[in-house]
Structure formats: structure tokens, C-alpha cells
Protein backbone atom coordinates (compact mmCIF):
# COMPACT_ATOMS: atom_id res chain seq x y z
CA UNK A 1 173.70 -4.81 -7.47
CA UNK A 2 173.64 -1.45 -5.78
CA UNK A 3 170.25 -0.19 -4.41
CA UNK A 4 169.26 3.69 -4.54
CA UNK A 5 168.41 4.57 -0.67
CA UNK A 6 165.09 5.12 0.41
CA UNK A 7 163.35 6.08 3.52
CA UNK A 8 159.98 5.42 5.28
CA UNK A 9 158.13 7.63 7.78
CA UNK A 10 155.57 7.83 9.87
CA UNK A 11 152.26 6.35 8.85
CA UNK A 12 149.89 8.04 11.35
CA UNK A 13 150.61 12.10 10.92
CA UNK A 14 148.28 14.84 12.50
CA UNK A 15 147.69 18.74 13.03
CA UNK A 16 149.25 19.49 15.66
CA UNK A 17 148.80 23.51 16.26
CA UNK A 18 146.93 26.14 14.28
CA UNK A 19 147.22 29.83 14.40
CA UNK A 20 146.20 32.94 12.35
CA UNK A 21 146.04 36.29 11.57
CA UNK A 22 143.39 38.83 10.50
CA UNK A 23 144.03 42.30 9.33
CA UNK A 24 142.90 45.01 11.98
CA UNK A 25 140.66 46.78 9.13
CA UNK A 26 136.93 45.46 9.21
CA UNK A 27 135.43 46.41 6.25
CA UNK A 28 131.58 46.36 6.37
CA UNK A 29 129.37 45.75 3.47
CA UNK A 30 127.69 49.34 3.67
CA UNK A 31 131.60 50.88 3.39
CA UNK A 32 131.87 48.52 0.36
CA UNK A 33 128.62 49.70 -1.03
CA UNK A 34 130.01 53.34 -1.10
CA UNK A 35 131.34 52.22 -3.78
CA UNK A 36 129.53 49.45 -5.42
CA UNK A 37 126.25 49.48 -6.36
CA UNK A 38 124.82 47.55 -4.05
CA UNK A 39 123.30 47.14 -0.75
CA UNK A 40 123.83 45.36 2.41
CA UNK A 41 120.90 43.02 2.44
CA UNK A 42 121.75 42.42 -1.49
CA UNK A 43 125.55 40.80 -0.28
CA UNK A 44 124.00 39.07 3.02
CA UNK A 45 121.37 37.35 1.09
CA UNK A 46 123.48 36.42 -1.45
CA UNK A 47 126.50 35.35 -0.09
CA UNK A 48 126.19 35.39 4.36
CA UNK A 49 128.92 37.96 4.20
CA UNK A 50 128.46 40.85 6.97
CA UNK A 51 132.01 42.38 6.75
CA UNK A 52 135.25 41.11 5.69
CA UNK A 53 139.11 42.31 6.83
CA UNK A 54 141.47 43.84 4.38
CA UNK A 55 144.98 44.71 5.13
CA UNK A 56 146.08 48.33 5.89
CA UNK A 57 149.51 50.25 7.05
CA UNK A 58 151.92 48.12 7.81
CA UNK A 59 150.44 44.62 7.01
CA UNK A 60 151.38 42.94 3.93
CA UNK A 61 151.69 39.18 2.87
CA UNK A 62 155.04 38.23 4.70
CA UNK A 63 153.55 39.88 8.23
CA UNK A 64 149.98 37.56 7.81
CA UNK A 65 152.17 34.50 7.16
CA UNK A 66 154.72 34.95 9.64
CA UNK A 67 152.49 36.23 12.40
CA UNK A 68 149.92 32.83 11.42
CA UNK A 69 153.11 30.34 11.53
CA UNK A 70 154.77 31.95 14.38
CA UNK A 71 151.32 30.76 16.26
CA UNK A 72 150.90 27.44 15.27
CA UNK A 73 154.33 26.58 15.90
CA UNK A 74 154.13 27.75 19.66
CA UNK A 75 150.36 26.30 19.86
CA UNK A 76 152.16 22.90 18.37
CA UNK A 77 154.78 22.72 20.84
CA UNK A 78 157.02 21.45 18.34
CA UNK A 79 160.99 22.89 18.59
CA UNK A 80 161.54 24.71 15.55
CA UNK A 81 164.60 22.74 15.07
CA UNK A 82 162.89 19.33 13.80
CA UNK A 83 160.82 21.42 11.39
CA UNK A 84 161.97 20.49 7.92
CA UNK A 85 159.62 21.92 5.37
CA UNK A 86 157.21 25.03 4.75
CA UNK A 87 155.06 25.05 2.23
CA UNK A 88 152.82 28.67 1.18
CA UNK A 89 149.29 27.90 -0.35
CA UNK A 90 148.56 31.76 -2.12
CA UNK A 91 147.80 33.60 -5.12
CA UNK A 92 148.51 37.27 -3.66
CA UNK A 93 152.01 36.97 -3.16
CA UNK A 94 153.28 40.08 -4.86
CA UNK A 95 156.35 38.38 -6.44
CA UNK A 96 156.83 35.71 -9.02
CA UNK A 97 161.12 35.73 -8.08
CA UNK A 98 161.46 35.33 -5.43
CA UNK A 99 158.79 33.41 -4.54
CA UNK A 100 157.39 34.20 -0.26
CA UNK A 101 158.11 30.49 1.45
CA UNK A 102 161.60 31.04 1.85
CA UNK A 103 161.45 34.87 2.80
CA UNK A 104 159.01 33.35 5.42
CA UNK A 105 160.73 30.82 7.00
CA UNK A 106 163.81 32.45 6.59
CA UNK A 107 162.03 35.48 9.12
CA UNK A 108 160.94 32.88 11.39
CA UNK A 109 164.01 31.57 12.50
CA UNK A 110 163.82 28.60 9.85
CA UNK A 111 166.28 29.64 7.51
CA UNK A 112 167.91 26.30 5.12
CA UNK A 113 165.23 24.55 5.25
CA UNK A 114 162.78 23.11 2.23
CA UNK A 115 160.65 26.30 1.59
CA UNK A 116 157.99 26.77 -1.60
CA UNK A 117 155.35 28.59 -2.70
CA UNK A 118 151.91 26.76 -3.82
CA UNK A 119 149.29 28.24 -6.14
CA UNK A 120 145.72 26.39 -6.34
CA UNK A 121 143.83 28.85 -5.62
CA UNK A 122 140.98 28.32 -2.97
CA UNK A 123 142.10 24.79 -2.81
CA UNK A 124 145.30 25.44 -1.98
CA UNK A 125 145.45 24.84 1.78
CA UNK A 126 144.03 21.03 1.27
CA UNK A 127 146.45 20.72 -1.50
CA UNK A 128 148.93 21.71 0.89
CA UNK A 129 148.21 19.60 3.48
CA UNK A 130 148.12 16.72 1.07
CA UNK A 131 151.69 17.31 0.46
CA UNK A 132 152.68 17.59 4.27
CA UNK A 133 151.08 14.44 5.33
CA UNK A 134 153.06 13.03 2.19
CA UNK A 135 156.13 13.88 3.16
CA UNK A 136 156.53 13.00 6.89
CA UNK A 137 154.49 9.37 5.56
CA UNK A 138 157.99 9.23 3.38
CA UNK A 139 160.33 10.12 5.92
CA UNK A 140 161.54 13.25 3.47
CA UNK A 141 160.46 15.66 6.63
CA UNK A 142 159.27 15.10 10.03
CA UNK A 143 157.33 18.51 11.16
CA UNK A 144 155.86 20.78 8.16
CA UNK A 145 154.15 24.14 8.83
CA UNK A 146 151.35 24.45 6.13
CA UNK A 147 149.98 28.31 5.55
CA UNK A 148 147.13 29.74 3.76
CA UNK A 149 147.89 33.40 3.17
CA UNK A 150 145.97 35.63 0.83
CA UNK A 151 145.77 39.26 0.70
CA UNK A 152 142.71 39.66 -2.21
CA UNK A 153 141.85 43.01 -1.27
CA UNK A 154 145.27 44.26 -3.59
CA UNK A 155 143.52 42.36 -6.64
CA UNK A 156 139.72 43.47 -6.52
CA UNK A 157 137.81 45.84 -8.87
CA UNK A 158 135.41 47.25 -6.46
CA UNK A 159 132.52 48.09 -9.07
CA UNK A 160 132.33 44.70 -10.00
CA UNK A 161 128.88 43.50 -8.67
CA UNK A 162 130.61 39.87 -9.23
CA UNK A 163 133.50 39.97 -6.91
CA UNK A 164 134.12 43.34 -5.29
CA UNK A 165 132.19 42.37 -1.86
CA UNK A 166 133.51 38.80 -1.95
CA UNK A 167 136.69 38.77 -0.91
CA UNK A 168 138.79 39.31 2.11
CA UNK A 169 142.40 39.12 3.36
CA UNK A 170 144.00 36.92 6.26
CA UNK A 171 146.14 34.02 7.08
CA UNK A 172 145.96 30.45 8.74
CA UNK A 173 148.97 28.04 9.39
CA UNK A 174 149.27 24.50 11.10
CA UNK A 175 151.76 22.90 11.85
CA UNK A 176 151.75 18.74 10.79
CA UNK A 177 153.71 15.93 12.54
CA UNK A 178 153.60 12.21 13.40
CA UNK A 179 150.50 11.54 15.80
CA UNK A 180 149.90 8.09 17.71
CA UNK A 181 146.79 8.30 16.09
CA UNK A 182 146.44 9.17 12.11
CA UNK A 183 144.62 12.34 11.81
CA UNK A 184 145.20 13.54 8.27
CA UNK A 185 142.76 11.11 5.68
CA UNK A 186 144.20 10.43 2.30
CA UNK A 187 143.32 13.21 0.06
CA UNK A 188 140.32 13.24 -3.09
CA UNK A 189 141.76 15.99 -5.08
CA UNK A 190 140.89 17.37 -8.74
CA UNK A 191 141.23 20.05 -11.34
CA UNK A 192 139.57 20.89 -14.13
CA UNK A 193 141.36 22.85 -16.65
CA UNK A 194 138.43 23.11 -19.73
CA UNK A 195 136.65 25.38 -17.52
CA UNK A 196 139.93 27.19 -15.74
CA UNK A 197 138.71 30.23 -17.82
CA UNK A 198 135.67 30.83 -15.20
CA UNK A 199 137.63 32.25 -12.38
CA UNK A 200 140.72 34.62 -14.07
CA UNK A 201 142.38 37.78 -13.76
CA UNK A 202 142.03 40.20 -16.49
CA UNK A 203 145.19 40.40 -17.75
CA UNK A 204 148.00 37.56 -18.51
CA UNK A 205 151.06 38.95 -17.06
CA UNK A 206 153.22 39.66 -20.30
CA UNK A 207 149.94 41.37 -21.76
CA UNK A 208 149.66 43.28 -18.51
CA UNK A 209 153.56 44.39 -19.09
CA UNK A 210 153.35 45.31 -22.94
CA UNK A 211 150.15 47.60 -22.21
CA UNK A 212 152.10 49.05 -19.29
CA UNK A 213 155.57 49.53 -22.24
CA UNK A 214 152.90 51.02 -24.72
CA UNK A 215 151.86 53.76 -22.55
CA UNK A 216 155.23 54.69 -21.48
CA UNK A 217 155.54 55.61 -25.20
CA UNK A 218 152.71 57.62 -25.01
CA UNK A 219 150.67 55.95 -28.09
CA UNK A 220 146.87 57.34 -27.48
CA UNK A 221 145.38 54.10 -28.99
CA UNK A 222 146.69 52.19 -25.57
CA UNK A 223 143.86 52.01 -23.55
CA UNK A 224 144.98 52.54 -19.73
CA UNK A 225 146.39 49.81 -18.58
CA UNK A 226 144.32 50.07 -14.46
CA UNK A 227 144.68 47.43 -12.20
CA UNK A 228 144.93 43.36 -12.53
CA UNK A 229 141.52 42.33 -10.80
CA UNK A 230 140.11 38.76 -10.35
CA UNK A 231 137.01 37.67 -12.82
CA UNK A 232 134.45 35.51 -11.78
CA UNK A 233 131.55 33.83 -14.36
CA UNK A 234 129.16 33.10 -11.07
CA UNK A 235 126.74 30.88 -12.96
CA UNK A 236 129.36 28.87 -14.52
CA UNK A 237 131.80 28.41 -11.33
CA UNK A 238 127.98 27.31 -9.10
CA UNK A 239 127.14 24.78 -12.04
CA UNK A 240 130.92 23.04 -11.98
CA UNK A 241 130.31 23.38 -8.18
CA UNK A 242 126.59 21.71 -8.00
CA UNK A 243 128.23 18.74 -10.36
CA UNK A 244 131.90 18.16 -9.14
CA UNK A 245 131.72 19.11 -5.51
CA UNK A 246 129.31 16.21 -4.23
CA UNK A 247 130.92 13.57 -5.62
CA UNK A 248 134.29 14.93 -4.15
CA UNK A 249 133.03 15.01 -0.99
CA UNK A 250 131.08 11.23 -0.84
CA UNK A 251 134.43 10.36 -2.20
CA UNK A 252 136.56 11.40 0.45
CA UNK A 253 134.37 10.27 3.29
CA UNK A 254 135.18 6.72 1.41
CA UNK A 255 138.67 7.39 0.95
CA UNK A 256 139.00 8.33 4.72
CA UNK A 257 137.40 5.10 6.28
CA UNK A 258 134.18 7.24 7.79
CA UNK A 259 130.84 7.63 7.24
CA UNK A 260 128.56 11.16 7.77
CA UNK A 261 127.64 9.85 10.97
CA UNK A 262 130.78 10.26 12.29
CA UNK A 263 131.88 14.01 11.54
CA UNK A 264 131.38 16.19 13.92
CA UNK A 265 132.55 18.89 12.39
CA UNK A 266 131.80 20.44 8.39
CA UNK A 267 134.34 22.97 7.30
CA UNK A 268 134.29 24.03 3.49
CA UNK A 269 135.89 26.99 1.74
CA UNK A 270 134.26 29.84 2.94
CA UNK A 271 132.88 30.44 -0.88
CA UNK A 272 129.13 31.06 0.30
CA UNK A 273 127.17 30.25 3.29
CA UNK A 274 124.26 29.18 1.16
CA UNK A 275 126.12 26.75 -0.84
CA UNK A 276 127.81 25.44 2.44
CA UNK A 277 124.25 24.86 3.81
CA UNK A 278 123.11 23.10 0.86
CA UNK A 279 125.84 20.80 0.61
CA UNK A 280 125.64 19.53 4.56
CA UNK A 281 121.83 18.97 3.43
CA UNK A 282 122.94 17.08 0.19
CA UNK A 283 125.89 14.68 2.10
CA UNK A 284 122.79 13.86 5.14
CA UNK A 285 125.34 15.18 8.21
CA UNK A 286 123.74 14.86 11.34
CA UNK A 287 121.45 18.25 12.29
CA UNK A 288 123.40 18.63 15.01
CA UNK A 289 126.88 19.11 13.14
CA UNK A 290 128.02 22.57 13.29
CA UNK A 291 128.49 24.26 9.65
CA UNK A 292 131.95 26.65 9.63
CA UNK A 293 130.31 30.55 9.22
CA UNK A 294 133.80 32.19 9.11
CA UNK A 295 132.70 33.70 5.92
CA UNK A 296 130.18 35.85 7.53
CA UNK A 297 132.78 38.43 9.25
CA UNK A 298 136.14 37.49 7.53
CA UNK A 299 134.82 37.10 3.77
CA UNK A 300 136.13 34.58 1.33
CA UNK A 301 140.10 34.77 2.13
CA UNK A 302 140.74 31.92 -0.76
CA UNK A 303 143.91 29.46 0.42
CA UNK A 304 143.74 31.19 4.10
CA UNK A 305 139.83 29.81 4.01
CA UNK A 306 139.72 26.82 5.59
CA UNK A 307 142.54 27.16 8.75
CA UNK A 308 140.58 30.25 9.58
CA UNK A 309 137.29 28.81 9.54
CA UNK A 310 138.95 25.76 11.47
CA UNK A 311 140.52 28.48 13.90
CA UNK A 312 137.23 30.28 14.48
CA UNK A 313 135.29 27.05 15.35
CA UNK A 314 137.96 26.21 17.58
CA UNK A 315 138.05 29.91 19.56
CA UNK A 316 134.51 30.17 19.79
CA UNK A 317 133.51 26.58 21.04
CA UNK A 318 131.60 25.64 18.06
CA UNK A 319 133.75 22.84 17.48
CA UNK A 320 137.05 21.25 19.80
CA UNK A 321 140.48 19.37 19.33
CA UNK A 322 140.08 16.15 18.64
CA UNK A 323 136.91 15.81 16.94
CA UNK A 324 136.26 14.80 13.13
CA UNK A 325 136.04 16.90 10.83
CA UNK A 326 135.40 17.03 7.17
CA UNK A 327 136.86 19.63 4.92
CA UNK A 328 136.78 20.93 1.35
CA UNK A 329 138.46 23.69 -0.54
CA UNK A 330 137.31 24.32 -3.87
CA UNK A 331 137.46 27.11 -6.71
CA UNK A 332 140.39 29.29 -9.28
CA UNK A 333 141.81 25.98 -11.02
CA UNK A 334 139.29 24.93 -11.39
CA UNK A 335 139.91 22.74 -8.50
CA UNK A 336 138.92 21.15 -5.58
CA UNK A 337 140.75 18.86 -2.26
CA UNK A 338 138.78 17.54 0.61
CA UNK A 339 139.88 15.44 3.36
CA UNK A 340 138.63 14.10 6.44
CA UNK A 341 141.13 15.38 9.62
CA UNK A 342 141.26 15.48 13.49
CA UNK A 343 140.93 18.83 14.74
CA UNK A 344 144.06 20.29 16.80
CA UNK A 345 143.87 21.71 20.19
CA UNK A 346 142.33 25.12 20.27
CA UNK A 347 144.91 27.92 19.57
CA UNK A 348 146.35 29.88 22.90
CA UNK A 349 146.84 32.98 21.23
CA UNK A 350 143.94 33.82 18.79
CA UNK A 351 143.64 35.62 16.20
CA UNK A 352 140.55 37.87 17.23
């Protein structure tokens, strides 16, 4: 009887560099409040954000990712020829066809090889990381580059007292590979599509194009069509959080073998410092594990979340390569990924 082929990979698999990019613009929450009525102390309290970074002249999607991947790959040390796979976790890339991963990898040198696009919203970088470690444990690649890349700064509506001083732009990329040691935990992942409708945008895209093919034919019932801007229903998203989000995260220290006494590190999505706080309180880390803060000068930057934060823990000491950390991206989806990972060696180029 003939057998179908199959392969098997390696079982211990590891970040192995990390690099980034932040737009040169830092956007401060009194320039924000010039045009939303708010105030500074209002955001900080709120949410711990002090400025954020939006893109401006020449920066767009492609340059964050490229400029991230191109440093993790040289902070990796990994030749670009055994890289088999990229894999873009966003929600701002402008096009649905063609989609950015191959674009990407194509300007990096990378051309041929498996390149896709990944949309789950703030979650996206742990869901991509899930499927990295996946595919070098099943031999289908042996080196993946993983970015986060969001620019959320083309999507806002800046009078909205919900979202306008929320979000940033930026992007974070590692690179995975076989490691002697297995740094990469299985991955506690969700969704939960009954309350999807709490984090939207406020138009469907074939809505967004009739309204646009009304007002070319000049009907005055059509209502301007203005931008496509994210929605947020606060209350709603922090209850699903306060219910779902513990249980992910006892869950994952199970699935990864370790207990809170070992992390030394706790980076979540950079949603809200408050709600980062609360949760290190609620899981009973040590006092002395460090909390990642990248939210308070960056923003929340969605998929590009978490390798920031990771990034600026790294660059500014308040973490190092090699120690255990414990991560968790959560939000649009709804959904959520957490997994327990060794840190990789602090970047040699960074990103601020």
C-alpha cells in the first residue's frame, strides 16, 4: 500500500531575534485633545497613555514591516536563505488583493517563499506565533519571521471620546527557529464571535462602496459617506475581558509546564495599563516581576503590541534574553492567545 509522505521537525523552537519600528511622529495627548474633547489627565488616568506615534511622510505599512523584519533577521543571525515562511499579523493593511506578506518578503530579499497575511486583530501576533512554532515542529519550514504591523492612526475618528486617543501605529517582527532548548509554550487561544460586534468598524466594506457609488450620482438623500473608523463598546469589550482573560491566562501557565513563580517577565497587549496591573494582581506574579508599560509612549498599536512591548523591555533593561516570560494578546475578534516564551537576545539596532 502506498503511504502519503510526511515530515517531522524540530520539537524545541525559539525566538531568536526581534526588531521594530516606530513612526518618527510623537503625538502627545494635549495635540490629540486639540481635537477631542478631552484632557490629558482624563487619557492618563484612564488608560496610562502619555503619547503615542502615528505615521507621517513617507512611512506607510510596507516601510514599518520591512524596516521591523529587516532587524530581527540581522539581530537573529539567521541567513535569509533557510527562511521559509512570513507570516503578517494586521488589520491596517490598505489592500484586500493583494494582500502585504508577499509584497514584504518579496522587498526583503525573500521573494518565492510561503508569504500571508493574518487578521486577528490585537491577538494577532500570538496567533502568529502559534502558527510559526507549528510549522518548524512539522518540518513544513525551518526559520519563520513573524510581524505585527499596524498603522491605526489611517482608521481613527478623532472626536470619538472612545477610541480617538487609544491608538497608535508601529511594527514588531521576530524571527522563530529550532532552539536546543524549547522556548515557544503551546498556545491557549480563543474567539468569541457572539460578541465580535463590540469592537467594529463602521462600515462593512460593500456598504462602504455603495454609499461611495450613491454619491457619485449625486442623490442628496446619501448621507456623506466620511471615513471607515474603528468602534469600540468599552463596557462590553472590559466585561468579556474581566471573564475570559483570567482563565486564558491560568490556562496557559498550565499548558506551558510553569507556574507564576517562575515568570520573570508579564507582557500583555498594550490595551490599558490599569487592566495590565490588575491582571498581574489577579494571576499572584511575584512583586518583583516587571509589568510591560509600552503603552504609555507608543499607545495601543493592536497586532504590533506585544513585540514592541517585548522590544522595549529588552532596550531599556527592564527585562533580558533568556528569561520567562508570559504573554497575552487579546481584543477585535473577539479574541484572545497567550503563551508562555523565552525572551530573545536584546535587539542591536533599536527601534528608539
Amino acid at each position: 500500500m502506498v503511504s502519503i509522505a510526511s515530515r517531522t521537525g524540530h520539537q524545541n523552537v525559539a525566538m531568536l531575534g526581534i526588531g521594530a519600528y516606530r513612526p518618527q511622529r510623537l503625538v502627545s495627548n494635549d495635540e490629540v485633545c486639540e481635537v477631542l474633547d478631552s484632557s490629558d489627565e482624563w487619557i492618563y488616568d484612564r488608560s496610562g497613555i502619555r503619547n503615542r506615534r502615528w505615521v507621517s511622510g513617507e512611512e506607510d505599512g510596507k516601510f514599518l514591516s520591512i524596516t521591523a523584519a529587516e532587524r530581527a533577521i540581522a539581530n537573529s543571525g539567521v541567513d535569509k536563505s533557510e527562511i521559509g515562511a512570513l507570516i503578517l499579523a494586521t488589520s491596517t493593511w490598505p489592500n484586500q488583493v493583494p494582500h502585504g506578506a508577499p509584497e514584504v518578503a518579496y522587498e526583503l530579499g525573500l521573494n518565492g517563499i510561503a508569504a500571508f497575511d493574518l487578521t486577528a486583530g490585537c491577538s494577532g501576533f500570538g496567533y502568529g506565533l502559534a502558527i510559526a512554532a507549528d510549522l518548524i515542529r512539522s518540518g513544513t519550514s525551518k526559520y519563520v519571521v513573524v510581524i505585527g504591523m499596524e498603522t491605526m492612526s489611517k482608521g481613527l475618528d478623532l472626536t470619538d471620546r472612545s477610541t480617538g486617543f487609544i491608538f497608535g501605529d508601529g511594527a514588531g517582527a521576530v524571527v522563530v527557529g529550532p532552539s536546543e532548548e524549547n522556548g515557544i509554550s503551546p498556545t491557549v487561544w480563543g474567539s468569541d464571535g457572539e460578541n465580535s460586534s463590540a469592537i467594529s468598524q463602521n462600515y462593512a466594506l460593500d456598504e462602504y462602496m455603495d454609499r461611495a457609488n450613491d454619491l457619485q450620482g449625486t442623490d442628496p438623500a446619501v448621507e456623506p459617506v466620511g471615513r471607515m473608523t474603528i468602534n469600540m463598546e468599552g463596557p462590553r469589550v472590559f466585561r468579556w475581558a474581566a471573564i475570559t482573560l483570567p482563565k486564558a491566562l491560568a490556562r496557559t501557565l498550565e499548558e506551558s509546564g510553569m507556574s507564576a513563580d517562575d515568570i520573570d517577565v508579564f507582557i500583555p497587549h498594550q490595551a490599558n495599563s490599569r487592566i495590565n496591573d490588575l491582571m498581574k494582581k489577579n494571576l499572584g506574579l511575584r512583586d518583583d516581576v516587571p509589568v510591560a508599560n509600552d503603552i504609555e509612549n507608543t499607545g495601543n498599536t493592536s497586532a504590533a503590541s506585544i513585540p514592541l512591548a517585548i522590544e522595549e523591555m529588552l532596550v531599556s533593561g527592564k527585562a533580558k534574553g533568556g528569561q520567562i516570560a508570559l504573554l497575552l494578546g487579546f481584543g477585535a475578534g473577539l479574541s484572545y492567545a497567550g503563551q508562555v516564551v523565552t525572551l530573545p537576545p536584546a535587539p542591536q539596532t533599536p527601534s528608539f
